[in-house]
PDB file of N, CA and C in Angstrom:
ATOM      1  N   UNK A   1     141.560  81.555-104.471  1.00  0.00           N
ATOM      2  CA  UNK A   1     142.259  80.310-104.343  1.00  0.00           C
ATOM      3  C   UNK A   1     142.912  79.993-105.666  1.00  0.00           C
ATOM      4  N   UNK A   2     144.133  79.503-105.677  1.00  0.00           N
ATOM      5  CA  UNK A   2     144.753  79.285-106.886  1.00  0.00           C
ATOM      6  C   UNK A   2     145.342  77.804-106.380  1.00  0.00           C
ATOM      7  N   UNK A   3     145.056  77.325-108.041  1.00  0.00           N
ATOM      8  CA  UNK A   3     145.733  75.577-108.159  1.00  0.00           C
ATOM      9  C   UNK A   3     146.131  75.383-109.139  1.00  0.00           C
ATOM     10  N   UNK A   4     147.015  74.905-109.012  1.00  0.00           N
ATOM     11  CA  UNK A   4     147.770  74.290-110.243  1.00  0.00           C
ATOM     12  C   UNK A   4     147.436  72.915-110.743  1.00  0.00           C
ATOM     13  N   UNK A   5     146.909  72.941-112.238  1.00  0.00           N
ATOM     14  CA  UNK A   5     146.333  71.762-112.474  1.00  0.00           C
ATOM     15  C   UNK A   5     147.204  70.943-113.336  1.00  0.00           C
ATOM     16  N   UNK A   6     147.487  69.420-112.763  1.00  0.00           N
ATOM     17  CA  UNK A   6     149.018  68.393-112.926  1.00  0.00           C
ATOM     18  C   UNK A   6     148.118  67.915-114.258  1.00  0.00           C
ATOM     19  N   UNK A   7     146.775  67.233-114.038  1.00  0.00           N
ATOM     20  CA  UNK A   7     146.334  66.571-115.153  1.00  0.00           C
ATOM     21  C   UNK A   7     144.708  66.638-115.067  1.00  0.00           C
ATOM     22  N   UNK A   8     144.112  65.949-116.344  1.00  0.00           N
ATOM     23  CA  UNK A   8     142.987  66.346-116.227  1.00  0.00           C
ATOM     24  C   UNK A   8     141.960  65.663-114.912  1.00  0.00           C
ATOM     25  N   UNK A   9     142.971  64.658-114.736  1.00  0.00           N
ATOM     26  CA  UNK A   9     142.164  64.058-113.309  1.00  0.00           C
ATOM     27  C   UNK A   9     142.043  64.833-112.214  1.00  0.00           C
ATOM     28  N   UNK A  10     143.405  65.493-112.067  1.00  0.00           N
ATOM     29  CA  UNK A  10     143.194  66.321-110.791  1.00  0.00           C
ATOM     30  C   UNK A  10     142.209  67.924-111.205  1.00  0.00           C
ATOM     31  N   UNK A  11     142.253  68.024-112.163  1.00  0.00           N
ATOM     32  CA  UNK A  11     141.686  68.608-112.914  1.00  0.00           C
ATOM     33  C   UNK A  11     139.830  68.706-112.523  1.00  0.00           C
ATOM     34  N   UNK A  12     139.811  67.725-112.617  1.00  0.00           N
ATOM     35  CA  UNK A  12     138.043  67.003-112.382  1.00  0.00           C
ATOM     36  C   UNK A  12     137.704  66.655-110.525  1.00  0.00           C
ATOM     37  N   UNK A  13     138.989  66.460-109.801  1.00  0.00           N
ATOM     38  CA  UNK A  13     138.612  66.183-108.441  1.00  0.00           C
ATOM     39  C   UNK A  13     138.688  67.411-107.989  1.00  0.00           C
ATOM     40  N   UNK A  14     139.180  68.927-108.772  1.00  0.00           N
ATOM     41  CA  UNK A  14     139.082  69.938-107.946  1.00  0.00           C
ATOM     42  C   UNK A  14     137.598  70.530-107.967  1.00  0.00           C
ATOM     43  N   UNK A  15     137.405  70.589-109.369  1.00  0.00           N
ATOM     44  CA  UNK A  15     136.138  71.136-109.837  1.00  0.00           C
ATOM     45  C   UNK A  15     134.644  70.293-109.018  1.00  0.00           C
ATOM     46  N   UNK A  16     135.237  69.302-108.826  1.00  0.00           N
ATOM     47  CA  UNK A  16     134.286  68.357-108.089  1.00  0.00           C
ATOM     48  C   UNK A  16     134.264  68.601-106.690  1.00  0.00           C
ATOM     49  N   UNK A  17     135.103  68.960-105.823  1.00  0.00           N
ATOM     50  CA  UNK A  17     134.938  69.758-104.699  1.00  0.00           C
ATOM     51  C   UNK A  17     135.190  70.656-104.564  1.00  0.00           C
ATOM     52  N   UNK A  18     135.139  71.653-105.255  1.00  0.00           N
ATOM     53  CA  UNK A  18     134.650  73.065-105.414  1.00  0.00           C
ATOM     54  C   UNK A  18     133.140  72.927-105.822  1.00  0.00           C
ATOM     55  N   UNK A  19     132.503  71.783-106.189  1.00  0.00           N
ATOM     56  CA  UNK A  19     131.029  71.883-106.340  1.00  0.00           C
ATOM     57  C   UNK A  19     130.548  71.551-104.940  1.00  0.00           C
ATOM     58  N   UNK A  20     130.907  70.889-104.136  1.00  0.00           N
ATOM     59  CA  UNK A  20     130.782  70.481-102.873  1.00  0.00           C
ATOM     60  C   UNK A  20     130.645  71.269-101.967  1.00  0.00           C
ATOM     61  N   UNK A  21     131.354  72.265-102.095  1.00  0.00           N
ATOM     62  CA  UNK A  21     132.027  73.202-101.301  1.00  0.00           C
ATOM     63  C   UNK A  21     131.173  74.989-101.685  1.00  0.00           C
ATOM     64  N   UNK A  22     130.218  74.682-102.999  1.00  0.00           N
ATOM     65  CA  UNK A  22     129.743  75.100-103.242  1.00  0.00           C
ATOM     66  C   UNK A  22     130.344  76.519-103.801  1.00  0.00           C
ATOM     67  N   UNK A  23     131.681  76.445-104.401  1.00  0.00           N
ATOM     68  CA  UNK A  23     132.432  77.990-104.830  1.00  0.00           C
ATOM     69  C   UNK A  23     132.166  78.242-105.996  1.00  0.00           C
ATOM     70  N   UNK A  24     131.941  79.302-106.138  1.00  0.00           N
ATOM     71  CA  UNK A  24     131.209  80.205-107.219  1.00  0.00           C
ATOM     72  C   UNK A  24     132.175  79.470-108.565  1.00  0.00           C
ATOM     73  N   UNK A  25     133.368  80.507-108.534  1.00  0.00           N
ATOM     74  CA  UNK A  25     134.522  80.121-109.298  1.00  0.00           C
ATOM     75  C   UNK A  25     135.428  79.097-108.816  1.00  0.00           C
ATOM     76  N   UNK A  26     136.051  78.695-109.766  1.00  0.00           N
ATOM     77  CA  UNK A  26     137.568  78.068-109.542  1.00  0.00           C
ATOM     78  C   UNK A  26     138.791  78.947-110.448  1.00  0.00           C
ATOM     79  N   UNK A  27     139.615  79.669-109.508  1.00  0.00           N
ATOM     80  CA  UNK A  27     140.626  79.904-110.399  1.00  0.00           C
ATOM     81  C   UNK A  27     141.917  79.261-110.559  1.00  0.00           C
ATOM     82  N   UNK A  28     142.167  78.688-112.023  1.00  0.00           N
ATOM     83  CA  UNK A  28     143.180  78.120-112.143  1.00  0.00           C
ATOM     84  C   UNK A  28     144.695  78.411-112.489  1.00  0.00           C
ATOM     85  N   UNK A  29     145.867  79.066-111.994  1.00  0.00           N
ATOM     86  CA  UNK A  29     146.804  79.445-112.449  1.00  0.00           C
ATOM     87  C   UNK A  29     147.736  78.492-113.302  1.00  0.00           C
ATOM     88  N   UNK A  30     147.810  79.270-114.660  1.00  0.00           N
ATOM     89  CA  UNK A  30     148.742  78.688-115.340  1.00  0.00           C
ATOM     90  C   UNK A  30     149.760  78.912-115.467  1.00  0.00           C
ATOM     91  N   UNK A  31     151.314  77.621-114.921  1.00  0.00           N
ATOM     92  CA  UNK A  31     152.394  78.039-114.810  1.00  0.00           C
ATOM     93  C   UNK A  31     153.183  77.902-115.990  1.00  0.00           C
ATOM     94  N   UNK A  32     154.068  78.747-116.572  1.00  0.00           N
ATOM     95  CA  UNK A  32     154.248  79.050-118.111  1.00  0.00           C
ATOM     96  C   UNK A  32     156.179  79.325-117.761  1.00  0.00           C
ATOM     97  N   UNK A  33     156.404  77.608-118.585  1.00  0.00           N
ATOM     98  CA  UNK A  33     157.708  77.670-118.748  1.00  0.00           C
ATOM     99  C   UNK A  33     158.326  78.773-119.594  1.00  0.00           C
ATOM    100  N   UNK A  34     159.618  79.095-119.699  1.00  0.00           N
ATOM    101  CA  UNK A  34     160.310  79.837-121.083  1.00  0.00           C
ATOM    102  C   UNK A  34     161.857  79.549-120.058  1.00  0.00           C
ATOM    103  N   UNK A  35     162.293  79.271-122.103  1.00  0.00           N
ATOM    104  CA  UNK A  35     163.597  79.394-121.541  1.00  0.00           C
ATOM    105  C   UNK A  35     164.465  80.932-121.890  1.00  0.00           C
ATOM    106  N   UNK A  36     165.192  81.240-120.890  1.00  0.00           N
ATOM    107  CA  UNK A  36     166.120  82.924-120.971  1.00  0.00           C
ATOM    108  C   UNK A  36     167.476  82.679-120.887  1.00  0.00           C
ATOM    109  N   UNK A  37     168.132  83.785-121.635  1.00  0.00           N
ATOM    110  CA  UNK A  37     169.706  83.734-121.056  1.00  0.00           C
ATOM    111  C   UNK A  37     170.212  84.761-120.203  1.00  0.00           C
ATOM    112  N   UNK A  38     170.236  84.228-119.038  1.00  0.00           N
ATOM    113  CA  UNK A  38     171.127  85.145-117.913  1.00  0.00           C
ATOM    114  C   UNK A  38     172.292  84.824-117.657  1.00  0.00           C
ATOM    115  N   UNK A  39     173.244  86.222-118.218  1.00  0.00           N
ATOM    116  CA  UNK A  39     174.426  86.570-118.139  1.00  0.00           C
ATOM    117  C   UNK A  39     175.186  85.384-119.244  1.00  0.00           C
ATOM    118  N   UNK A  40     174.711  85.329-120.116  1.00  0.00           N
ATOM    119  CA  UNK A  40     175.393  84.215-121.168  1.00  0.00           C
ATOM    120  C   UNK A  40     175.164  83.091-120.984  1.00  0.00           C
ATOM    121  N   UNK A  41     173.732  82.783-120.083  1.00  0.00           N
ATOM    122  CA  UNK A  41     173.544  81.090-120.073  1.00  0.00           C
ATOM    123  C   UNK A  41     172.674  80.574-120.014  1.00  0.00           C
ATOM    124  N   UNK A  42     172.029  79.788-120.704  1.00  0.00           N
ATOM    125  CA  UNK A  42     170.460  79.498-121.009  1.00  0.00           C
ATOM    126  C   UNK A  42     170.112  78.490-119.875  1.00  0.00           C
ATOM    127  N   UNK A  43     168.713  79.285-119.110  1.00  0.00           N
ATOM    128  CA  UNK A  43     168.058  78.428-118.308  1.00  0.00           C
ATOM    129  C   UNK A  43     166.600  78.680-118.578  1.00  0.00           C
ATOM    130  N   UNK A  44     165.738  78.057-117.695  1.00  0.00           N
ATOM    131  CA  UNK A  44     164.401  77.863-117.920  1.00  0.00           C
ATOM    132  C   UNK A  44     163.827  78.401-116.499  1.00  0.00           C
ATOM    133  N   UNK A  45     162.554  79.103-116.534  1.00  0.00           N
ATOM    134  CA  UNK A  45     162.205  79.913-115.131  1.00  0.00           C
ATOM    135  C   UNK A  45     160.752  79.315-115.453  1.00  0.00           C
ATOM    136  N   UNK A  46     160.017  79.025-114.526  1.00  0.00           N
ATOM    137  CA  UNK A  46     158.294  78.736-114.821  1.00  0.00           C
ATOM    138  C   UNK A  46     157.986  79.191-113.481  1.00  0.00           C
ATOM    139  N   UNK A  47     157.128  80.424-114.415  1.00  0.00           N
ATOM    140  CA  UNK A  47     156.137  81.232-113.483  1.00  0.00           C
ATOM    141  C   UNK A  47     154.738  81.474-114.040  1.00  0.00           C
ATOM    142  N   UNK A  48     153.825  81.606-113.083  1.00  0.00           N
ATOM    143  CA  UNK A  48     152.689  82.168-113.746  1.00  0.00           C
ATOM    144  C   UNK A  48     152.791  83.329-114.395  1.00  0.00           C
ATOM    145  N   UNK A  49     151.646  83.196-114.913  1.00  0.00           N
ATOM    146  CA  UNK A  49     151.282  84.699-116.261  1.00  0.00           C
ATOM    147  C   UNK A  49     151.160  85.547-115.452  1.00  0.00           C
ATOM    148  N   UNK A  50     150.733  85.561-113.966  1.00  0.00           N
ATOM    149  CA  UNK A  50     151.159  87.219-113.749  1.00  0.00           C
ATOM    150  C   UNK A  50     152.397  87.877-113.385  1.00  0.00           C
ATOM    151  N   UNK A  51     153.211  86.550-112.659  1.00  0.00           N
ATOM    152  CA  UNK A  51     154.332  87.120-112.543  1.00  0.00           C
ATOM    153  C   UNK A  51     155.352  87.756-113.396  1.00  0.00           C
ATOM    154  N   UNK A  52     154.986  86.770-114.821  1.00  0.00           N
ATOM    155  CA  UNK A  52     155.723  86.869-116.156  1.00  0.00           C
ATOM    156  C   UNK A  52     155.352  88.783-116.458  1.00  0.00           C
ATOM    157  N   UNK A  53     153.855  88.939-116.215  1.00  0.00           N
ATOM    158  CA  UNK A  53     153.791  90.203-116.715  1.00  0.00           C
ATOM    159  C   UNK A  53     154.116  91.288-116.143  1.00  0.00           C
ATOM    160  N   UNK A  54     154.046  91.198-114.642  1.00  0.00           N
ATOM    161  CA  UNK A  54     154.416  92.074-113.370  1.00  0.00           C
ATOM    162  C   UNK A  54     156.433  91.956-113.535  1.00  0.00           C
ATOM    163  N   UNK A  55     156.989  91.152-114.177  1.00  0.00           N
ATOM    164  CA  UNK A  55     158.111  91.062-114.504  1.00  0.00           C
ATOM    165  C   UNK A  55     158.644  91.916-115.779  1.00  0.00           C
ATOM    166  N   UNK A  56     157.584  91.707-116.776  1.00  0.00           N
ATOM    167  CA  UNK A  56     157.573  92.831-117.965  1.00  0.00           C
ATOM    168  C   UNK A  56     157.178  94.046-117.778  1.00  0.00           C
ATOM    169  N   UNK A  57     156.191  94.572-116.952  1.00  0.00           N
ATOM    170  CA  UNK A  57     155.813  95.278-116.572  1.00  0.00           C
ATOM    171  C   UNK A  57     157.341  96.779-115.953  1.00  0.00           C
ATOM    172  N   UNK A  58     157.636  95.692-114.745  1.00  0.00           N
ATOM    173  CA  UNK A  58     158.673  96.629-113.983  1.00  0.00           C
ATOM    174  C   UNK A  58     160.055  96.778-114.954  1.00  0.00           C
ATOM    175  N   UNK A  59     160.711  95.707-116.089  1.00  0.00           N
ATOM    176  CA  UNK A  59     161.200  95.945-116.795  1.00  0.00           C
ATOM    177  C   UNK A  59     160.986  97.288-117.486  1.00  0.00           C
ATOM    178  N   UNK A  60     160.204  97.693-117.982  1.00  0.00           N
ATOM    179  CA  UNK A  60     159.328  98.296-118.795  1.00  0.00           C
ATOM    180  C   UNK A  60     159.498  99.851-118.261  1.00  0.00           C
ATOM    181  N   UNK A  61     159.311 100.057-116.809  1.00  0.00           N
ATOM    182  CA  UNK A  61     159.090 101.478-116.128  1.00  0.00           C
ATOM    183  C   UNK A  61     160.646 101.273-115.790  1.00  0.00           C
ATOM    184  N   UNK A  62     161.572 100.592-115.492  1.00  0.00           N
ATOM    185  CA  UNK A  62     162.920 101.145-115.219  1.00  0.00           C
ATOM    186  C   UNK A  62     163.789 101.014-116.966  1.00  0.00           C
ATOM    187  N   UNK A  63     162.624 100.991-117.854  1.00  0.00           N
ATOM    188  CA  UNK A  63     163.891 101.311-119.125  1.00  0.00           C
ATOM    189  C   UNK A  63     164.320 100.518-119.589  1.00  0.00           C
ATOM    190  N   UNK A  64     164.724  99.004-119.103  1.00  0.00           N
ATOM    191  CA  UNK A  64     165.446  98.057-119.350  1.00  0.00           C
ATOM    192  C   UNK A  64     164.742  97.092-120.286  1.00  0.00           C
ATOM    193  N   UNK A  65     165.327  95.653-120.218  1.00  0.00           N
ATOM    194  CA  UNK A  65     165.168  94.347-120.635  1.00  0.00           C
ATOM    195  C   UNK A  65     164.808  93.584-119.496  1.00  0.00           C
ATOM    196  N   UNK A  66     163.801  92.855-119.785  1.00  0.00           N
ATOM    197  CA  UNK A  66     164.036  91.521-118.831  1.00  0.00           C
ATOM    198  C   UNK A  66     164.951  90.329-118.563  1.00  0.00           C
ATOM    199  N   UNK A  67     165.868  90.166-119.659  1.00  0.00           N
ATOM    200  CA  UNK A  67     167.002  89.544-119.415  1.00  0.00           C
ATOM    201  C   UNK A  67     168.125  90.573-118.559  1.00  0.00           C
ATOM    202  N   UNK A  68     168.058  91.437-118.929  1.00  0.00           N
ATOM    203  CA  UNK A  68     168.941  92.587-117.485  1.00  0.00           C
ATOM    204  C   UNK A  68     168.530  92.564-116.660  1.00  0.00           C
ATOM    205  N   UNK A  69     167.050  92.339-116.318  1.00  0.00           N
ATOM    206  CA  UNK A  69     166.533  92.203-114.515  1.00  0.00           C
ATOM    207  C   UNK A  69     166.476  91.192-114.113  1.00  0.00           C
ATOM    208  N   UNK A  70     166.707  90.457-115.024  1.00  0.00           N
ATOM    209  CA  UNK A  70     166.673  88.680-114.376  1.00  0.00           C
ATOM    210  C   UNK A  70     167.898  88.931-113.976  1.00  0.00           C
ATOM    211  N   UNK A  71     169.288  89.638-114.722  1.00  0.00           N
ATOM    212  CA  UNK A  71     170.424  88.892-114.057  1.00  0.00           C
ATOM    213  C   UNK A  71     170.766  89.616-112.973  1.00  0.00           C
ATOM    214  N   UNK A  72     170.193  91.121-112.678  1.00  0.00           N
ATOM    215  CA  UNK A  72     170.371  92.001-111.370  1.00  0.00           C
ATOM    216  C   UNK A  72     169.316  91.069-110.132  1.00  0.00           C
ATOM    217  N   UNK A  73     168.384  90.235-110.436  1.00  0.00           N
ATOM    218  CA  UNK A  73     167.672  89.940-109.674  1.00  0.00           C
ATOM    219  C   UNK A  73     168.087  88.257-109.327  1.00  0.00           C
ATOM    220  N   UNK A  74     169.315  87.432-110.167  1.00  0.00           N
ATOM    221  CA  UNK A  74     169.502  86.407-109.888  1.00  0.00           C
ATOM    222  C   UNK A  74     171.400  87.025-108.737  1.00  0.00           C
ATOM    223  N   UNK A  75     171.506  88.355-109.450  1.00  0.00           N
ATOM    224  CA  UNK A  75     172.298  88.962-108.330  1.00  0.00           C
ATOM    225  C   UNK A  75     172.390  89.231-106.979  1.00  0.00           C
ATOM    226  N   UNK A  76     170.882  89.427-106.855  1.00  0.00           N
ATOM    227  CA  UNK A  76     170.135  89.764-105.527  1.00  0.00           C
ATOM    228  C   UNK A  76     169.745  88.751-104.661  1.00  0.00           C
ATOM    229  N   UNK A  77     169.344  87.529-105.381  1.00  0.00           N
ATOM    230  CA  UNK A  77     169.308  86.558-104.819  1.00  0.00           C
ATOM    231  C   UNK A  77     169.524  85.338-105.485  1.00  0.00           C
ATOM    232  N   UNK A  78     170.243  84.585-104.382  1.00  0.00           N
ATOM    233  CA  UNK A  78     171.122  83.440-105.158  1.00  0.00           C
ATOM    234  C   UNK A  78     170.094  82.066-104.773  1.00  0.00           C
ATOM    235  N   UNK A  79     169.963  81.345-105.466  1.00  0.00           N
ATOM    236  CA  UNK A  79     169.242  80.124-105.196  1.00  0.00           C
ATOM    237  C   UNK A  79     168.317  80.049-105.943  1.00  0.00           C
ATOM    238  N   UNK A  80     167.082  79.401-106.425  1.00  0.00           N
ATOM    239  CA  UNK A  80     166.181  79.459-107.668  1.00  0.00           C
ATOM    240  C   UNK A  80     165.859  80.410-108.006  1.00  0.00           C
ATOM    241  N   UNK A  81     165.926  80.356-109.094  1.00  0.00           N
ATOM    242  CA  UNK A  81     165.967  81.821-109.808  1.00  0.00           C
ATOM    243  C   UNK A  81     164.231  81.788-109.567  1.00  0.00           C
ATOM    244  N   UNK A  82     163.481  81.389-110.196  1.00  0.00           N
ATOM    245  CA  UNK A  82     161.578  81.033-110.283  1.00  0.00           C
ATOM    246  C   UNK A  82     161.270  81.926-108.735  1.00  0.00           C
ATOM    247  N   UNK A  83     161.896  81.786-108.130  1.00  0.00           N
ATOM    248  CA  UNK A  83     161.665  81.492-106.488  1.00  0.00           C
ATOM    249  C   UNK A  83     161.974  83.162-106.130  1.00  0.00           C
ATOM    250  N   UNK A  84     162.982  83.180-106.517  1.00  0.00           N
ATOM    251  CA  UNK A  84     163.814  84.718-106.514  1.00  0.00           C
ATOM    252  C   UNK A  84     163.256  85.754-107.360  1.00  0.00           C
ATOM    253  N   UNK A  85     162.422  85.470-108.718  1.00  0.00           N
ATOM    254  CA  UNK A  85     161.504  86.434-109.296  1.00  0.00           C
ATOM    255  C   UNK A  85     160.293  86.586-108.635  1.00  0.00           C
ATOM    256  N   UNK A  86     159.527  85.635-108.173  1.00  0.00           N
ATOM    257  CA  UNK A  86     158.087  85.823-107.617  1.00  0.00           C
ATOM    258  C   UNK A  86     158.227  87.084-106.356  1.00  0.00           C
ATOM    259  N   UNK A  87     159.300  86.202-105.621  1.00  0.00           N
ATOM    260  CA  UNK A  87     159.771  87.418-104.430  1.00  0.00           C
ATOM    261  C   UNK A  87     160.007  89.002-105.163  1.00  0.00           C
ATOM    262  N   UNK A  88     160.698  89.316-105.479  1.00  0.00           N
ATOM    263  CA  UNK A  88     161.204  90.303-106.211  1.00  0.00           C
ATOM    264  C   UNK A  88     159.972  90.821-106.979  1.00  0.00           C
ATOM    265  N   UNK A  89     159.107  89.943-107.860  1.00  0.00           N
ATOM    266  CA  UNK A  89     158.286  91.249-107.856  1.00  0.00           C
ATOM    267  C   UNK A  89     157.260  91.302-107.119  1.00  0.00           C
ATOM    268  N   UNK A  90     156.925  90.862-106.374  1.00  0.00           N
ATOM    269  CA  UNK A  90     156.102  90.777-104.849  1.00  0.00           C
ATOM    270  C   UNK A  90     156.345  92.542-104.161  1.00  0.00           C
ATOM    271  N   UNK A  91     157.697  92.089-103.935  1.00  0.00           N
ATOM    272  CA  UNK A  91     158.632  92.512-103.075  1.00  0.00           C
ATOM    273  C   UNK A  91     158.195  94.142-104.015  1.00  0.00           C
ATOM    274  N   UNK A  92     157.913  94.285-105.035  1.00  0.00           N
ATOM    275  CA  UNK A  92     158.205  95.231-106.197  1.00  0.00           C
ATOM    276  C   UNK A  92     156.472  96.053-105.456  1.00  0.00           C
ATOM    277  N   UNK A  93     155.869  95.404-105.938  1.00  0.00           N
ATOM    278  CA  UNK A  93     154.375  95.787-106.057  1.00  0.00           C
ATOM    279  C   UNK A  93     154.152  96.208-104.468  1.00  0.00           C
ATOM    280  N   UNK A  94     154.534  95.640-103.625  1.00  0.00           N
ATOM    281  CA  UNK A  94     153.943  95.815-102.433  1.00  0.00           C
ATOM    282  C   UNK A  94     154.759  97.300-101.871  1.00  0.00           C
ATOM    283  N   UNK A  95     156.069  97.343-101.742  1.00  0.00           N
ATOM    284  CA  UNK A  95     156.601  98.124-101.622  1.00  0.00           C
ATOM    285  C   UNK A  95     155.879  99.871-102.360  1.00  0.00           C
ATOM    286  N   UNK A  96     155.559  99.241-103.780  1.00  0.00           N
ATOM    287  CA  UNK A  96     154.837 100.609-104.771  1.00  0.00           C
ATOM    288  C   UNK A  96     153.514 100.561-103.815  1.00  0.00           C
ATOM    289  N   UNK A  97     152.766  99.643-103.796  1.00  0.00           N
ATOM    290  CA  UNK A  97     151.479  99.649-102.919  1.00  0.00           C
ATOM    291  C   UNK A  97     151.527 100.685-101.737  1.00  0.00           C
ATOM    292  N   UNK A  98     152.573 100.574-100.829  1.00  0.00           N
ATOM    293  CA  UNK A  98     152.708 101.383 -99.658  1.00  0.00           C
ATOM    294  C   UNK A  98     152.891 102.764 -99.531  1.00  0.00           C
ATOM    295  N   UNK A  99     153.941 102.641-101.100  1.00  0.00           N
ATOM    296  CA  UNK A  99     154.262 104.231-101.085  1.00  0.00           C
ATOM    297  C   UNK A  99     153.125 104.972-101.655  1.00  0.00           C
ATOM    298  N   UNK A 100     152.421 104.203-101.837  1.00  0.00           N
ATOM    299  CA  UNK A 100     151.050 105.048-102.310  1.00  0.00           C
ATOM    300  C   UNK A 100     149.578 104.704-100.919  1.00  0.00           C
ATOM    301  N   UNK A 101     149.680 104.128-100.633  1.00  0.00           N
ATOM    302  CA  UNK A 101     148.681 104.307 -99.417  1.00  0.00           C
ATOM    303  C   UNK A 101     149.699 105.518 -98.251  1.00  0.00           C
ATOM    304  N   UNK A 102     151.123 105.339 -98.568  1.00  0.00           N
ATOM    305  CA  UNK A 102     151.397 106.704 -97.447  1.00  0.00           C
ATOM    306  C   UNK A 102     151.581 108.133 -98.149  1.00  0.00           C
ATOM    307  N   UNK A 103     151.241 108.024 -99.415  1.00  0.00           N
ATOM    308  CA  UNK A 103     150.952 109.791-100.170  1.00  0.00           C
ATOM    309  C   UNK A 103     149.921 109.760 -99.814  1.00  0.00           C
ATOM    310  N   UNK A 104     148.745 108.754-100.063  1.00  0.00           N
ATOM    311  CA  UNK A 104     147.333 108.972-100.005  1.00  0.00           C
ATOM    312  C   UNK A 104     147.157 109.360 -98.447  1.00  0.00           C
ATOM    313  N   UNK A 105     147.678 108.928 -97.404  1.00  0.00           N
ATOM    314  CA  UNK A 105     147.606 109.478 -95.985  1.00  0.00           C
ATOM    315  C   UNK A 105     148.202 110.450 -95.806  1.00  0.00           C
ATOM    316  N   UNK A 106     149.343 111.478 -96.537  1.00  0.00           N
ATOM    317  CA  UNK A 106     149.465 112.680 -96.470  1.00  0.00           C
ATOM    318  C   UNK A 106     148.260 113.575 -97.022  1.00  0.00           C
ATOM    319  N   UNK A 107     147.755 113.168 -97.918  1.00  0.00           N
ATOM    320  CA  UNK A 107     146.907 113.945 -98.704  1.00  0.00           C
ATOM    321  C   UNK A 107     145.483 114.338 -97.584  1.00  0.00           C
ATOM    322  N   UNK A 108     144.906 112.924 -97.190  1.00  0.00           N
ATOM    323  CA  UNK A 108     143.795 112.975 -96.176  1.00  0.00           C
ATOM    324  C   UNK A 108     143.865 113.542 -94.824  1.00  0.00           C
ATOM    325  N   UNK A 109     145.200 113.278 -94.465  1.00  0.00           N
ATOM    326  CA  UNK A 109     145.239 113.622 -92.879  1.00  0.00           C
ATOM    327  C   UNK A 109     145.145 115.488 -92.805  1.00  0.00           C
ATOM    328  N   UNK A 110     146.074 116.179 -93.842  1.00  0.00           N
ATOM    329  CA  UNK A 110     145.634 117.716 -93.725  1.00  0.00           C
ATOM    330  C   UNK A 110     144.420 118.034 -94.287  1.00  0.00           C
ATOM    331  N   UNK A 111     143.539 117.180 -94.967  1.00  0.00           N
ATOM    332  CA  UNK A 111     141.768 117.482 -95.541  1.00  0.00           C
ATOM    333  C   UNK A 111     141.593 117.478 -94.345  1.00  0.00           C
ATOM    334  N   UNK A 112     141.734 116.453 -93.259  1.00  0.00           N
ATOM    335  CA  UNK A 112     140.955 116.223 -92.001  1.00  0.00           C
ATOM    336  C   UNK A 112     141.051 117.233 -91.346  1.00  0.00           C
ATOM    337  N   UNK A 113     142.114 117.430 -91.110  1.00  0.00           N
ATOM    338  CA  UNK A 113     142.886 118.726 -90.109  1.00  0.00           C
ATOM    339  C   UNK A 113     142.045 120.067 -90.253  1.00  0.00           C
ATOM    340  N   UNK A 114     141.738 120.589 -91.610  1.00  0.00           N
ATOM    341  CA  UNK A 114     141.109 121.720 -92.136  1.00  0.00           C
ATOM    342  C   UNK A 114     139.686 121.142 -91.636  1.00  0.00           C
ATOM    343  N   UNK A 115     138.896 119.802 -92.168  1.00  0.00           N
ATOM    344  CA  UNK A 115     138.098 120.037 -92.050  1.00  0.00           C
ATOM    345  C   UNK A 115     136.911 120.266 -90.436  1.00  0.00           C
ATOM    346  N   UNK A 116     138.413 119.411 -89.230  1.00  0.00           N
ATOM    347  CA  UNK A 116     137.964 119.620 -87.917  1.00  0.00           C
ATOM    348  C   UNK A 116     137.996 121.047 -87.225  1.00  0.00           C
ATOM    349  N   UNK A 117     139.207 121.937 -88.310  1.00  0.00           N
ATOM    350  CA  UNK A 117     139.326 123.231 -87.642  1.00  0.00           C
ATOM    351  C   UNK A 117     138.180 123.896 -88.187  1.00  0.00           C
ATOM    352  N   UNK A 118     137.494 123.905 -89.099  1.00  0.00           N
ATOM    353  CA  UNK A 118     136.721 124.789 -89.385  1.00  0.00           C
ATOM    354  C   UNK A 118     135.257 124.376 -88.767  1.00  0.00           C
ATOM    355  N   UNK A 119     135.157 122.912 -88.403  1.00  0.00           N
ATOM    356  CA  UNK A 119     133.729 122.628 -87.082  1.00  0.00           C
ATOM    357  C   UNK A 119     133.994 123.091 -86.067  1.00  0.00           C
ATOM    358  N   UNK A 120     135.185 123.622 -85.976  1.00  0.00           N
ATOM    359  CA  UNK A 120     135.342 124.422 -84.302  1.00  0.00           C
ATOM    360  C   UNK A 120     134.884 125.555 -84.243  1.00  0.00           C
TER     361      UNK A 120
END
């Protein structure tokens, strides 16, 4: 469960029913302004720290800058930019996620294959 905490009040009514509720943890995401310039123009994006890093991250394996993928990715999609990164690297990870659960099912399905022909 993730919350975003406005102030320390709301702060204290979560933790207070999460004691209620009896949850181990509370995790709190912290959303972390910065301001960037895309394509020559300074704006401000606030995302959490993982997105920020899953954003540095994929920068990082295609070579680039993150001010170059912000502006291919405010290319890709038009309307909040904040809104348009979370997607995008969502969109990033899950996509890598798949292509690796379907190598990993090439790999298993001919182990299987061998290993039913040889109980025959």
């Amino acid at each position: 469960m993730s919350v975003r905490v406005r102030c320390d009040y709301c702060r204290y009514r979560r933790l207070l029913f999460a004691h209620y509720l009896n949850e181990e943890t509370v995790v709190e995401s912290t959303v972390i302004k910065r301001s960037v310039v895309v394509a020559g123009r300074k704006t401000s994006i606030s995302l959490e720290q993982e997105f920020w890093q899953g954003l540095k991250d994929i920068a990082r394996a295609d070579r680039t800058t993150v001010p170059t993928l912000l502006v291919a990715i405010r290319n890709w999609h038009r309307g909040n930019l904040s809104s348009a990164v979370r997607v995008y690297v969502f969109d990033h990870f899950r996509t890598k996620a798949s292509a690796a659960a379907r190598a990993d099912a090439f790999e298993i399905i001919p182990a299987l294959a061998n290993h039913e022909s040889q109980a025959l």
